[in-house]
N, C-alpha and C. Protein backbone atom coordinates (compact mmCIF):
# COMPACT_ATOMS: atom_id res chain seq x y z
N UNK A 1 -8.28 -6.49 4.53
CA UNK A 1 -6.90 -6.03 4.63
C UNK A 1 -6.24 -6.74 5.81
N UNK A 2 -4.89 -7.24 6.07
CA UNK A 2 -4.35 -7.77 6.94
C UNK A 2 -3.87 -6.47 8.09
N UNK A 3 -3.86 -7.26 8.83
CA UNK A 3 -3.51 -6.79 10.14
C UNK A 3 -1.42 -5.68 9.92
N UNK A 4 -1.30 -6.60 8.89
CA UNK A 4 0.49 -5.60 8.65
C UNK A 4 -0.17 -4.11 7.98
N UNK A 5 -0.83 -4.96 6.97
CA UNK A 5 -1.39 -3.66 6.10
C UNK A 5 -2.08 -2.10 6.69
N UNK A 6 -2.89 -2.90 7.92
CA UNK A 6 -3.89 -1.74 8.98
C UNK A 6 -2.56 -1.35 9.87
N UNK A 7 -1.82 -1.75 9.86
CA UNK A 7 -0.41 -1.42 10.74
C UNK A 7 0.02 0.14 10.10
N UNK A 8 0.12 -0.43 8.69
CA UNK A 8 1.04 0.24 7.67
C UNK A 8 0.21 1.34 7.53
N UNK A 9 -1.02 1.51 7.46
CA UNK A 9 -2.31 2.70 6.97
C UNK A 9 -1.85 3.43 8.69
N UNK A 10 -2.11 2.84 9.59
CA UNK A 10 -2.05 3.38 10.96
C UNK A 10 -0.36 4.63 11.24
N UNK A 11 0.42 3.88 10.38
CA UNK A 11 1.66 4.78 10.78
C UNK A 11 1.34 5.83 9.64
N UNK A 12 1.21 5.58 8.32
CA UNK A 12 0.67 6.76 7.42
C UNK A 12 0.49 7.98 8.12
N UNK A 13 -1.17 7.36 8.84
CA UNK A 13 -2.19 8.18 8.95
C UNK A 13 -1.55 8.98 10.11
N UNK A 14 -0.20 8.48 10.73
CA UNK A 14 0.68 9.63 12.37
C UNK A 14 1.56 10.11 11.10
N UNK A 15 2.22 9.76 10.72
CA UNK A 15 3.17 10.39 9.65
C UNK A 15 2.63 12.03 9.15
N UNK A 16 1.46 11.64 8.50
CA UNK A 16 0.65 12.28 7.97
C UNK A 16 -0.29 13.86 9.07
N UNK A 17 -0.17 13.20 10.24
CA UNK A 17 -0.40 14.45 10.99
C UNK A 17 0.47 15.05 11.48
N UNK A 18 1.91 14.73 11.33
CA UNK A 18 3.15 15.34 12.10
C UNK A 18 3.01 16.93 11.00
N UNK A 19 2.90 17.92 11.84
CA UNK A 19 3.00 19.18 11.02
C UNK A 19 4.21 19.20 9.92
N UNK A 20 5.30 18.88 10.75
CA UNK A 20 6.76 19.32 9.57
C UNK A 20 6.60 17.84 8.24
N UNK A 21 5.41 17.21 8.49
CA UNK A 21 5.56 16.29 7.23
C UNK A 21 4.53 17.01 6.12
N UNK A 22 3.71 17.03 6.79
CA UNK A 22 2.62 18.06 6.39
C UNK A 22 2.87 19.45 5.41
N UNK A 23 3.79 20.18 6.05
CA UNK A 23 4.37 21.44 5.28
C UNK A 23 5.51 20.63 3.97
N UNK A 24 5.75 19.52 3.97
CA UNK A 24 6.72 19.53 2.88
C UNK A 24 5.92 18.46 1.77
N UNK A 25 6.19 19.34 0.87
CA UNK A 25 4.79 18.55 -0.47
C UNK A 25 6.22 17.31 -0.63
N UNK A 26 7.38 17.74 -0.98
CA UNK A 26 8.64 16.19 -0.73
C UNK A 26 7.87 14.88 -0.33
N UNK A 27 8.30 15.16 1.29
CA UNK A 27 7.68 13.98 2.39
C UNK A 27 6.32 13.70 1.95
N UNK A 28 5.28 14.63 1.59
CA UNK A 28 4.02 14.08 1.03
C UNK A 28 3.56 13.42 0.06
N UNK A 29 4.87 13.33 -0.90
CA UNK A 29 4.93 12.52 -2.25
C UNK A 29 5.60 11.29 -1.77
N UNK A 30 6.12 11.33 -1.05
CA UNK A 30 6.82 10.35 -0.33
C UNK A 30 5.92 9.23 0.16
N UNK A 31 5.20 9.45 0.96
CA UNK A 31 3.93 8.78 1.81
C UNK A 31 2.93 8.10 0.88
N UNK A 32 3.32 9.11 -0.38
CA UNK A 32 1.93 8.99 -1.55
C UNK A 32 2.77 7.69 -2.34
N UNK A 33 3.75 7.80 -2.61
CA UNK A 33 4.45 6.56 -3.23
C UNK A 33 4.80 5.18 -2.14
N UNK A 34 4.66 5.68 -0.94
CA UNK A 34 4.63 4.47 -0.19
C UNK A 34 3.62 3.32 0.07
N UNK A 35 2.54 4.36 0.14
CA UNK A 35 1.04 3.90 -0.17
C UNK A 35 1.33 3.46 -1.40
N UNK A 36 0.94 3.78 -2.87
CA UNK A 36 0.95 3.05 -3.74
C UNK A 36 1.67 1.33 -4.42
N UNK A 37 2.59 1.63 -3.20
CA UNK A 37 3.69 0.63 -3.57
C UNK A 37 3.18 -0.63 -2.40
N UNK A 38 2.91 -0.22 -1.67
CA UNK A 38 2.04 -0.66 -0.23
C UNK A 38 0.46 -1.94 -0.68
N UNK A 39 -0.18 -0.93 -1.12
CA UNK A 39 -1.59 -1.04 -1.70
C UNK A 39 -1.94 -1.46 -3.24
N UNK A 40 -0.75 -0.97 -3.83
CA UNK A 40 -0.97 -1.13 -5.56
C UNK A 40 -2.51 -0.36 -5.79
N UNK A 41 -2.18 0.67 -5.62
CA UNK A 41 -3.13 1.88 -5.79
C UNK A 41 -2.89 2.15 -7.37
N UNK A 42 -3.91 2.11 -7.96
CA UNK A 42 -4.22 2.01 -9.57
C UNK A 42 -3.91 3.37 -9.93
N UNK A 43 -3.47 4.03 -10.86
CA UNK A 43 -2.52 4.94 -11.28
C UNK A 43 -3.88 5.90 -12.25
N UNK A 44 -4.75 5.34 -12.41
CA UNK A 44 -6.01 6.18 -12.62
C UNK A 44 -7.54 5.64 -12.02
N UNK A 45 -8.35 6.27 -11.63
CA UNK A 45 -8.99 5.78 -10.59
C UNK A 45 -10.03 4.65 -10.93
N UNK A 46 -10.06 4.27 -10.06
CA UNK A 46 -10.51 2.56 -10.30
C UNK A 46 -11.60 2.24 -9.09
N UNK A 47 -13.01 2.87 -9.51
CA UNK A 47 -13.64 2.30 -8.92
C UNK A 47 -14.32 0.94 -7.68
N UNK A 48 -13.54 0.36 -8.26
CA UNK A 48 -13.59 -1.15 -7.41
C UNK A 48 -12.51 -1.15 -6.56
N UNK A 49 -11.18 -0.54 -6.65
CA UNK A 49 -10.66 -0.54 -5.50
C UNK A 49 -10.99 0.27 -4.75
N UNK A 50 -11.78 1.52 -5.09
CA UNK A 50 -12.29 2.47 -4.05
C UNK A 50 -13.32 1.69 -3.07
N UNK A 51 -14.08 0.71 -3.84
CA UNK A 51 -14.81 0.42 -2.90
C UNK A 51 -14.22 -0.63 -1.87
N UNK A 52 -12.91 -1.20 -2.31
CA UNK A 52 -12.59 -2.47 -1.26
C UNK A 52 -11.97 -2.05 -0.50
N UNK A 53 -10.77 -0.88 -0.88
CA UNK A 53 -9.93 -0.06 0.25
C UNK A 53 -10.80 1.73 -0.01
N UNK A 54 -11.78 1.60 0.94
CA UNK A 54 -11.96 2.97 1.16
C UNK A 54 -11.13 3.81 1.82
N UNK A 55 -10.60 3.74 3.20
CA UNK A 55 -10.02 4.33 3.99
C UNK A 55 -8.18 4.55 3.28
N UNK A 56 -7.95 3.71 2.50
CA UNK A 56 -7.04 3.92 1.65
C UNK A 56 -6.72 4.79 1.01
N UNK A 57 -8.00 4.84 0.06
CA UNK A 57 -8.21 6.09 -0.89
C UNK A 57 -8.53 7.24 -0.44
N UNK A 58 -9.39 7.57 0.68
CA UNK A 58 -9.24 8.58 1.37
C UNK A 58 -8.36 9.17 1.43
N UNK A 59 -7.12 8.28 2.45
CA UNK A 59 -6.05 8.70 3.00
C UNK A 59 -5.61 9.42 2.16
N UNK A 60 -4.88 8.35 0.84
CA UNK A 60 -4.14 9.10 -0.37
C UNK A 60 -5.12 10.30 -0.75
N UNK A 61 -6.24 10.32 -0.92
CA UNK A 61 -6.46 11.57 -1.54
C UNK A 61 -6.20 12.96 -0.47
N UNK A 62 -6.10 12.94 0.31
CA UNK A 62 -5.96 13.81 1.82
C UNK A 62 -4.28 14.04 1.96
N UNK A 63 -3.26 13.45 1.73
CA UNK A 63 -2.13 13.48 1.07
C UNK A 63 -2.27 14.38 -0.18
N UNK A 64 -2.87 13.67 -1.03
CA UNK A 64 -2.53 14.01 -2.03
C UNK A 64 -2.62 15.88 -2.20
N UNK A 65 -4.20 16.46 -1.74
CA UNK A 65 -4.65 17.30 -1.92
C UNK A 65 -3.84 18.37 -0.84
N UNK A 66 -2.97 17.91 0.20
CA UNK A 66 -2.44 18.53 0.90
C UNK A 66 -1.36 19.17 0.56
N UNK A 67 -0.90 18.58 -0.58
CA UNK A 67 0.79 19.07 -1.67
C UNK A 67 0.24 20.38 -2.08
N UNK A 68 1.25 21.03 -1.91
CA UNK A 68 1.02 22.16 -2.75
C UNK A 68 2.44 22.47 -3.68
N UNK A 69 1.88 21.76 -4.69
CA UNK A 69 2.82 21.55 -5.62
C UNK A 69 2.61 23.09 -7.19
């Protein structure tokens, strides 16, 4: 992963702990489409990118599971 990209995961991952982003499933779909658009995160799960961007998929899934939709 490039150095913009570990940039881009790094602000996520503060985004992502700010409480008032946290409480709004909105902003959390938000983050979740930024990532995807970011990463080209495969739209059903795809083994092989799990293994090349782990910390990726993490992330998004930790987002993801945090919506309470």
């Amino acid at each position: 992963m490039s150095s913009y990209k570990d940039l881009f995961l790094e602000n996520v991952k503060a985004k992502f702990e700010d409480e008032n982003i946290r409480k709004d499933p909105k902003k959390l779909s938000e983050l979740m489409t930024e990532m995807e658009a970011r990463y080209k995160i495969p739209m059903f799960n795809d083994e092989k990118f799990n293994r090349k961007y782990p910390e990726v998929i993490e992330l998004y899934r930790k987002i993801s599971s945090a919506r309470n939709l």
